[in-house]
C-alpha atoms as a PDB file:
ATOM      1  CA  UNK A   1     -61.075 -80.662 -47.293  1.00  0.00           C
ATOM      2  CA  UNK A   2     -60.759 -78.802 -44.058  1.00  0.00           C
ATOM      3  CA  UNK A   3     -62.574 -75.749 -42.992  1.00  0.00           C
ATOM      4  CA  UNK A   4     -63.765 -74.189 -39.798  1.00  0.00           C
ATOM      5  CA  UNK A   5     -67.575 -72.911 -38.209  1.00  0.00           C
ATOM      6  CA  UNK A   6     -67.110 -70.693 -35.939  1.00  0.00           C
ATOM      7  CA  UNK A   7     -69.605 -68.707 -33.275  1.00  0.00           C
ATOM      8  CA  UNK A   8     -67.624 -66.627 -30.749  1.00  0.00           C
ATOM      9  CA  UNK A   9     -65.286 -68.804 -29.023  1.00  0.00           C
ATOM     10  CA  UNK A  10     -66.412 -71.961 -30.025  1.00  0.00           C
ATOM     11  CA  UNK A  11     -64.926 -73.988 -33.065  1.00  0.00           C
ATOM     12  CA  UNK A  12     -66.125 -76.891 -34.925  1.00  0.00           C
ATOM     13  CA  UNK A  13     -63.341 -78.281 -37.404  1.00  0.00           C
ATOM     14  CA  UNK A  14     -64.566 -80.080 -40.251  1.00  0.00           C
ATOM     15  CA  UNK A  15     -62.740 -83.146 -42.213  1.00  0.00           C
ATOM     16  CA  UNK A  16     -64.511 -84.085 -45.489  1.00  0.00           C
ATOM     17  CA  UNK A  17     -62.796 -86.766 -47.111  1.00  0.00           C
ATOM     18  CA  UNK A  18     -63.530 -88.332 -50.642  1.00  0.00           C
ATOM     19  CA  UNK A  19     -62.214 -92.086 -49.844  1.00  0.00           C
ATOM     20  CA  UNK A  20     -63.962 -93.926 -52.754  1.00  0.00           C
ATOM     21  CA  UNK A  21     -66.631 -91.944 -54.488  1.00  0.00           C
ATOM     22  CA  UNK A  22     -66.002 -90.954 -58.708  1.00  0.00           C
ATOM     23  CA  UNK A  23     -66.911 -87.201 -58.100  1.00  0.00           C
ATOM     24  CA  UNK A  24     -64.479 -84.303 -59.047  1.00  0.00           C
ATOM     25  CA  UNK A  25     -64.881 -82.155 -56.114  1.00  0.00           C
ATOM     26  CA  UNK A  26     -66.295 -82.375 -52.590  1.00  0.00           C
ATOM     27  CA  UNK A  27     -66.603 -78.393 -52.621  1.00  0.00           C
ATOM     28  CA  UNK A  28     -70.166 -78.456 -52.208  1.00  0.00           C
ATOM     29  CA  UNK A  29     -70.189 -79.769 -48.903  1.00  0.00           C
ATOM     30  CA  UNK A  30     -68.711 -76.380 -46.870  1.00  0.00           C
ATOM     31  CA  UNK A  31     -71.564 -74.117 -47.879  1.00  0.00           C
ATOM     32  CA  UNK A  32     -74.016 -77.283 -47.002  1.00  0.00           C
ATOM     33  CA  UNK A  33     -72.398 -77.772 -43.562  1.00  0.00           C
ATOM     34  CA  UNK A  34     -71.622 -74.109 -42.593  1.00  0.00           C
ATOM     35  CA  UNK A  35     -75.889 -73.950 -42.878  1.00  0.00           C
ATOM     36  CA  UNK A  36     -76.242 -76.643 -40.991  1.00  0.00           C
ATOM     37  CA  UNK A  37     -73.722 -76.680 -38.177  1.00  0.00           C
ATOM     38  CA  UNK A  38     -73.789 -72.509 -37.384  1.00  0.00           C
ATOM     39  CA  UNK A  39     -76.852 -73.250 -35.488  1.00  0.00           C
ATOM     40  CA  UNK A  40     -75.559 -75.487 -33.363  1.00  0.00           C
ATOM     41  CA  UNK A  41     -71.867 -74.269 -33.226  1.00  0.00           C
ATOM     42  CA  UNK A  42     -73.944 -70.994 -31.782  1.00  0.00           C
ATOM     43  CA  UNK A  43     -75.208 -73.138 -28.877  1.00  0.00           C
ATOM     44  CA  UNK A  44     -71.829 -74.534 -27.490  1.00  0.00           C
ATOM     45  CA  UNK A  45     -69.204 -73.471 -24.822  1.00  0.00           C
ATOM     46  CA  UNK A  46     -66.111 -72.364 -26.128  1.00  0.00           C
ATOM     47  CA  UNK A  47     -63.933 -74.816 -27.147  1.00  0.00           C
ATOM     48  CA  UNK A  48     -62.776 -76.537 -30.064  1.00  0.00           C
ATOM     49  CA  UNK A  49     -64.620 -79.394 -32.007  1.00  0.00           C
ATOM     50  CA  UNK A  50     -64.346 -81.491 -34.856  1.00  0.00           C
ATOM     51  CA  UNK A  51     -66.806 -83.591 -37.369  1.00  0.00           C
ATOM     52  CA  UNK A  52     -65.620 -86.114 -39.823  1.00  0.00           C
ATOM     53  CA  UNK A  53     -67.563 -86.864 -42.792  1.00  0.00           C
ATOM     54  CA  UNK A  54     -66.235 -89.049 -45.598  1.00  0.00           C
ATOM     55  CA  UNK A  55     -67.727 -91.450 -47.728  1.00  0.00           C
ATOM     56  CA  UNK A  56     -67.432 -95.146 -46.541  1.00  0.00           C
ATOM     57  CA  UNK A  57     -70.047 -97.121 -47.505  1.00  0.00           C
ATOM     58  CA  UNK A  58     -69.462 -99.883 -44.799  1.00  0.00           C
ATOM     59  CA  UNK A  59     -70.327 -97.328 -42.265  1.00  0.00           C
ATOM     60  CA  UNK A  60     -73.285 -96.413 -43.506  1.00  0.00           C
ATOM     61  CA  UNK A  61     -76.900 -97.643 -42.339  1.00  0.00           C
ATOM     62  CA  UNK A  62     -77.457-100.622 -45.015  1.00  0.00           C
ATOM     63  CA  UNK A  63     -75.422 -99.096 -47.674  1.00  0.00           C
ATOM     64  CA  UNK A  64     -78.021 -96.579 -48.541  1.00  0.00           C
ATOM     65  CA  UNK A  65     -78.318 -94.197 -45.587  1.00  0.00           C
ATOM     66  CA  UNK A  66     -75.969 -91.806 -44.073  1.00  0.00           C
ATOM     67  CA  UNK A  67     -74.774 -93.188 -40.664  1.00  0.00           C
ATOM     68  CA  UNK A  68     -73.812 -90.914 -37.931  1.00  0.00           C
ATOM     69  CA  UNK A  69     -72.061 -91.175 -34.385  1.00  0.00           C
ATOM     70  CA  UNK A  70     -71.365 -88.812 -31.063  1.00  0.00           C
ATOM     71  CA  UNK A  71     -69.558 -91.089 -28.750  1.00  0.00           C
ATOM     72  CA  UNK A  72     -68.384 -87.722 -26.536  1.00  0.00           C
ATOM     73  CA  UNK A  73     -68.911 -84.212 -26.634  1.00  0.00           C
ATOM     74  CA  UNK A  74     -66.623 -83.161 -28.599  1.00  0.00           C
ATOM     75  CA  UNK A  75     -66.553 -85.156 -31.595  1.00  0.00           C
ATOM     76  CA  UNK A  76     -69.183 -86.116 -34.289  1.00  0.00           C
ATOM     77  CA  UNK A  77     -68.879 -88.798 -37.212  1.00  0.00           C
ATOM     78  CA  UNK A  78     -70.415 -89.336 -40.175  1.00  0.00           C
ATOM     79  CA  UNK A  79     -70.462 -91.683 -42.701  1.00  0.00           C
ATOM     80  CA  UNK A  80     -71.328 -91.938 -46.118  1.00  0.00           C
ATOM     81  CA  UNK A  81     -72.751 -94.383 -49.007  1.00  0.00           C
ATOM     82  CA  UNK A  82     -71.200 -92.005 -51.140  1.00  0.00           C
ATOM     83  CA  UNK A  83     -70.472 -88.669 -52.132  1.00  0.00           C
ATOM     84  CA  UNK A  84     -73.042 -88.728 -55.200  1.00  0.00           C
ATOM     85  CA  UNK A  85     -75.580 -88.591 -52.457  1.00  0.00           C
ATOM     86  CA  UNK A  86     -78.865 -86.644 -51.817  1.00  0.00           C
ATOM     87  CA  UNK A  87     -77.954 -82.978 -50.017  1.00  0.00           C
ATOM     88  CA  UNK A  88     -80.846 -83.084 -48.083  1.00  0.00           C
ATOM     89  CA  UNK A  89     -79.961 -86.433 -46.636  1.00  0.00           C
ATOM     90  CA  UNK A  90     -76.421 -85.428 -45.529  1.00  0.00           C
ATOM     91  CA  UNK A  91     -78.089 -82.046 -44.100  1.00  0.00           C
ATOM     92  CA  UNK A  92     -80.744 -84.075 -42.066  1.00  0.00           C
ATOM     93  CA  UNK A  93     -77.559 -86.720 -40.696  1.00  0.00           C
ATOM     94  CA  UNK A  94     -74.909 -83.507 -39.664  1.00  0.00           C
ATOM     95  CA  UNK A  95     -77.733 -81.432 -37.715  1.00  0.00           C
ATOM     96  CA  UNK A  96     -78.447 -85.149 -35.822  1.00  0.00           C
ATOM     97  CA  UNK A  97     -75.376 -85.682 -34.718  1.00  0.00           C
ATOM     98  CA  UNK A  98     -74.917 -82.285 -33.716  1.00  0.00           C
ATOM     99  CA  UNK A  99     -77.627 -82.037 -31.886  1.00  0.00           C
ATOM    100  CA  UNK A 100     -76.336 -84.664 -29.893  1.00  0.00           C
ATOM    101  CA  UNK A 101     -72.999 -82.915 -29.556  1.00  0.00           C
ATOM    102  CA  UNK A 102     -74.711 -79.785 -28.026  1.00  0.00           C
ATOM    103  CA  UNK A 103     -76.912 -81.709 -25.753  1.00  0.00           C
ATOM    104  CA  UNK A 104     -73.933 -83.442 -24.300  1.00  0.00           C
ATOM    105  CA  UNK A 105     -73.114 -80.050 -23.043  1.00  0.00           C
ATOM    106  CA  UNK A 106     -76.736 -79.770 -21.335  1.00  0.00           C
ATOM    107  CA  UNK A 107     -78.068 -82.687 -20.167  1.00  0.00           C
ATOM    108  CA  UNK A 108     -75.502 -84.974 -21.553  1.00  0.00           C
ATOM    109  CA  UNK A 109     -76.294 -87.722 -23.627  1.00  0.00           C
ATOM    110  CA  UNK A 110     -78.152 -89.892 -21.005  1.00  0.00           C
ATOM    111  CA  UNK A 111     -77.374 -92.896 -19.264  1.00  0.00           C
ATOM    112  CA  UNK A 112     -80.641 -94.665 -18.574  1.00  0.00           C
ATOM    113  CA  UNK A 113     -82.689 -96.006 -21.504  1.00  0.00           C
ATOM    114  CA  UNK A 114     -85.465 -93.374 -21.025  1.00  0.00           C
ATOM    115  CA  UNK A 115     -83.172 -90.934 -21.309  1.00  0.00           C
ATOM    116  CA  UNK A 116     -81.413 -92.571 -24.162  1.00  0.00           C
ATOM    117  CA  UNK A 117     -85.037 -92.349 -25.779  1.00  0.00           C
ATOM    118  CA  UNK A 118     -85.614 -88.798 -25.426  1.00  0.00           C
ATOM    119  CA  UNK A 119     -81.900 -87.816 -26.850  1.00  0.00           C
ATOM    120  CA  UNK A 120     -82.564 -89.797 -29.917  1.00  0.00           C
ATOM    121  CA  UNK A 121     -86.072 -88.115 -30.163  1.00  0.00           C
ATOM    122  CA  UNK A 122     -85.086 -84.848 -30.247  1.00  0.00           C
ATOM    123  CA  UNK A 123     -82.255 -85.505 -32.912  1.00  0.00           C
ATOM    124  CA  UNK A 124     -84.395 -87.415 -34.634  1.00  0.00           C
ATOM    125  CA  UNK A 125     -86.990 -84.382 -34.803  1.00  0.00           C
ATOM    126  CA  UNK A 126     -84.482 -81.886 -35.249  1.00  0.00           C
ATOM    127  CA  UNK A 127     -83.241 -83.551 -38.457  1.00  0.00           C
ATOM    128  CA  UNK A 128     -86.036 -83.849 -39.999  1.00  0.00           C
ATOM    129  CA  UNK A 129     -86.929 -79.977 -39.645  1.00  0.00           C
ATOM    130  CA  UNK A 130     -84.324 -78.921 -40.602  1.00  0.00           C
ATOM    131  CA  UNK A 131     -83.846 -81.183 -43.650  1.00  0.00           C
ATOM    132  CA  UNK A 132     -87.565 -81.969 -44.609  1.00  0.00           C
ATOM    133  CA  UNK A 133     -87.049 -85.861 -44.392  1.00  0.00           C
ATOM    134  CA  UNK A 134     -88.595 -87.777 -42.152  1.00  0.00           C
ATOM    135  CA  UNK A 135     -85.842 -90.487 -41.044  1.00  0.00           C
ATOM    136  CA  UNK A 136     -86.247 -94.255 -41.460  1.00  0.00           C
ATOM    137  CA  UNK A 137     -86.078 -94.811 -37.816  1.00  0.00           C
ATOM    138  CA  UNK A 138     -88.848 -92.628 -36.721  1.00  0.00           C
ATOM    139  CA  UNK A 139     -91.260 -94.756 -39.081  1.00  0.00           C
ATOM    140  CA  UNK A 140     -90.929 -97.504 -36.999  1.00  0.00           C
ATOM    141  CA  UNK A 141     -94.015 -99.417 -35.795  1.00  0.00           C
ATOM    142  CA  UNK A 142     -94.960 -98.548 -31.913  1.00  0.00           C
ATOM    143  CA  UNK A 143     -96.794-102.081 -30.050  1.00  0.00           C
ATOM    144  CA  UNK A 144     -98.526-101.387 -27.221  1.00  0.00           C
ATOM    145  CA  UNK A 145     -96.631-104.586 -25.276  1.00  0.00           C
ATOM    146  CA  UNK A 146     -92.786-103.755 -26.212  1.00  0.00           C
ATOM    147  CA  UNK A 147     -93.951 -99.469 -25.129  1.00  0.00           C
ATOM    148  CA  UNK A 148     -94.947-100.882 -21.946  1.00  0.00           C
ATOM    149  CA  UNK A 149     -91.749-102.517 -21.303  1.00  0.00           C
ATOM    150  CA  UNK A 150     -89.534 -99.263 -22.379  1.00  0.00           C
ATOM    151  CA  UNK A 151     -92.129 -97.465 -19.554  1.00  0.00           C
ATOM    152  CA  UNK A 152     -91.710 -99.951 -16.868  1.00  0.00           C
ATOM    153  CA  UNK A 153     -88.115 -99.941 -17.863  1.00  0.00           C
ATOM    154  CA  UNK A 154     -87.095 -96.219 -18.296  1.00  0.00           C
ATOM    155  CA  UNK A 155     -84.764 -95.094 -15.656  1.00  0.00           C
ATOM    156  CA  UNK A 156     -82.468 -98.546 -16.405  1.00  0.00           C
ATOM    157  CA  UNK A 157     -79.076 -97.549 -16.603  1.00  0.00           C
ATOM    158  CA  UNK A 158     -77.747-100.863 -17.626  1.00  0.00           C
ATOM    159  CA  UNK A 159     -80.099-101.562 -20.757  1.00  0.00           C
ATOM    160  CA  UNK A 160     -79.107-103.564 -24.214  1.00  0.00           C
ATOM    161  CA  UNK A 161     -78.791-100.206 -26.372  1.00  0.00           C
ATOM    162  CA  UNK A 162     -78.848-102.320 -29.714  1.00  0.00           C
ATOM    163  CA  UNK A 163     -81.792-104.216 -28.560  1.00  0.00           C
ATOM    164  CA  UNK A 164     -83.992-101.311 -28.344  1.00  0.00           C
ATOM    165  CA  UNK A 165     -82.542 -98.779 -30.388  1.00  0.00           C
ATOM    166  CA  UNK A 166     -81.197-100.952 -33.821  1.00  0.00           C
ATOM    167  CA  UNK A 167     -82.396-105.176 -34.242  1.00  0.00           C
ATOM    168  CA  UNK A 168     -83.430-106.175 -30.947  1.00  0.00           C
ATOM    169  CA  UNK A 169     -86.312-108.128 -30.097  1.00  0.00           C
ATOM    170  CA  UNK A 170     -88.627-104.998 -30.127  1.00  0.00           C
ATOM    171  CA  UNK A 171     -88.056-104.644 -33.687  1.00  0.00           C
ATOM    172  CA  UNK A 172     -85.687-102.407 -35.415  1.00  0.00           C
ATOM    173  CA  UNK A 173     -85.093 -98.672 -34.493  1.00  0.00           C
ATOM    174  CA  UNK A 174     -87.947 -98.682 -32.221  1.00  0.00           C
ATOM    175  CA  UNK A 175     -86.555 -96.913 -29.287  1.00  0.00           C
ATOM    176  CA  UNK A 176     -85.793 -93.850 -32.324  1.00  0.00           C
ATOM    177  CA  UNK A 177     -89.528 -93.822 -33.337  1.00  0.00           C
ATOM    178  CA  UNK A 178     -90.944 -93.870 -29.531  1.00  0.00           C
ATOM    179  CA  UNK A 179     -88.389 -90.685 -29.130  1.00  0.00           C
ATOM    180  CA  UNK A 180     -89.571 -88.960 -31.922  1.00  0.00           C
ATOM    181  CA  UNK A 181     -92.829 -89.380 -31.492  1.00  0.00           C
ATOM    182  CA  UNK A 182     -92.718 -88.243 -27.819  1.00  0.00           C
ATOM    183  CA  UNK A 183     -90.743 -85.518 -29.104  1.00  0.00           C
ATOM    184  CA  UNK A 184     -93.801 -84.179 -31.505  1.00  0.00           C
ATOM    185  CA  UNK A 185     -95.763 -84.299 -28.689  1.00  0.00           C
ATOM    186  CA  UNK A 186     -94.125 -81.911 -26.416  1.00  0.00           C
ATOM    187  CA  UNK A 187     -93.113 -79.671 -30.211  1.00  0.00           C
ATOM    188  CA  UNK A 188     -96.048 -79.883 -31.549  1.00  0.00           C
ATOM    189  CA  UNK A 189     -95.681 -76.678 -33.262  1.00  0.00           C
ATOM    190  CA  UNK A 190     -91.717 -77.144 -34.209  1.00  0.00           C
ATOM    191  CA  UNK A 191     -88.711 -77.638 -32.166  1.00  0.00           C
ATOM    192  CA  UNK A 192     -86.878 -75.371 -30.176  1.00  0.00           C
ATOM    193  CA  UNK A 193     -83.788 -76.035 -30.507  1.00  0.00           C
ATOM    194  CA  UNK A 194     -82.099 -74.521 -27.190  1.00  0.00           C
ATOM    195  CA  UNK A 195     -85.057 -75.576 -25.331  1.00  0.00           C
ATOM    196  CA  UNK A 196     -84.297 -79.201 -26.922  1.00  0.00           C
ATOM    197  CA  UNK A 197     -80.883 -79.271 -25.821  1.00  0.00           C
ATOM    198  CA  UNK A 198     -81.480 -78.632 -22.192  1.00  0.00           C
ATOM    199  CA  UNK A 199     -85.118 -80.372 -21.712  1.00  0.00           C
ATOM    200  CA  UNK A 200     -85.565 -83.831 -19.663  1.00  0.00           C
ATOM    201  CA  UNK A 201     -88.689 -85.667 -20.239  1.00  0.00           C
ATOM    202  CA  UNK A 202     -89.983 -88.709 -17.793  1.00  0.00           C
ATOM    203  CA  UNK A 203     -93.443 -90.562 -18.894  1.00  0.00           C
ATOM    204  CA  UNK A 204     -95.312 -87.782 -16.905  1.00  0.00           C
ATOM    205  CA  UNK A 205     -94.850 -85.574 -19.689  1.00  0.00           C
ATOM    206  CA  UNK A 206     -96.222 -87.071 -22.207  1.00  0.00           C
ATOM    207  CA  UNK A 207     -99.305 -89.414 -23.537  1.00  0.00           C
ATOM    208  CA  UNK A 208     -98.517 -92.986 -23.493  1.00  0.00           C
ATOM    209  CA  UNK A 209    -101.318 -94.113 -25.279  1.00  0.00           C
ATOM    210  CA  UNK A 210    -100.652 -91.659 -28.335  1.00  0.00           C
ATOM    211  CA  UNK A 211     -97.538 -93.306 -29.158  1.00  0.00           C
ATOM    212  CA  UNK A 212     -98.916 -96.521 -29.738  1.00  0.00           C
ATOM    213  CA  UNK A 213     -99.847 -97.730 -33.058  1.00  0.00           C
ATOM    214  CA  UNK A 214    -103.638 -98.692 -33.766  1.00  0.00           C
END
């Protein structure tokens, strides 16, 4: 299936593919996407995009949650454990990885870990307002010991991504669930979402201490 959002001058194609799931039609998926993505589509330069969303399993995040990746700014992927899948949970995954695709156009992605941090935060946050799900990898536990490492470390450009961001020795998706929670503390009241796309955050901002878990 192929279909178009469009604000103005800017374009995000869409691919949805049905590679492996037993389900007669993938039609749901426009109307689900077109909510999500006009948003975000709003927020972009002109230009033409594209988001791929198809159901391989082997992409996903341990065969049971939608997996999702913005290696540039103009191109998001997502994969799926299948097409017979929650709505919600494929609404949450599209409006993170398009947040990311808009912020590239803002602040950019980030290079150092602390910036990393924040990026995934906001995403994080954003997907979970606008789907109602709290993501797995903002329930991760905070230490005080591995939070004062990502601190003392923050502006290092040439960090271990995995490490602190999937199974690293600070435990798994920790560097999500410090972003997020930093994130609820400077939206306490909700995100805004062009404010989100443009905002940098250093340690100053924010209360260390609040993040940790007791």
């Amino acid at each position: 299936m192929n279909f178009k959002v469009i604000h103005k001058k800017a374009v995000l194609n869409v691919l949805a593919v049905n590679f492996n799931s037993k389900i007669k039609s993938i039609d749901f998926i426009k109307p689900l996407i077109e909510k999500v993505a006009s948003p975000l589509v709003a927020v972009l330069p002109a230009g033409e995009y594209a988001l791929y969303i198809r159901d391989l399993k082997e992409y996903s995040i341990d065969n049971k949650y939608p997996g999702g990746h913005t290696y540039n700014p103009f191109e998001s992927m997502v994969a799926l454990p299948s097409w017979n899948f929650n709505h919600a949970d494929i609404e949450a995954v599209v409006a993170h990885e398009l947040h990311h695709l808009a912020r590239w156009h803002y602040t950019g992605y980030g290079l150092s870990l602390g910036e990393a941090v924040i990026s995934e935060g906001l995403a994080s946050l954003y997907e979970e307002e606008i789907s109602n799900i709290k993501p797995a990898w903002a329930k991760a536990k905070v230490d005080k010991e591995s939070l004062q490492k990502l601190i003392k470390d923050w502006n290092d450009k040439n960090y271990n991504h995995a490490e602190w961001f999937f199974d690293g020795k600070y435990g798994r998706w920790f560097g999500y669930s410090v972003g997020y929670r930093i994130a609820k503390q400077i939206y306490p009241n909700g995100i805004d979402l062009r404010d989100s796309l443009k905002r940098t955050i250093k340690p100053i901002d924010f209360d260390v201490i609040k993040l940790i878990d007791k």
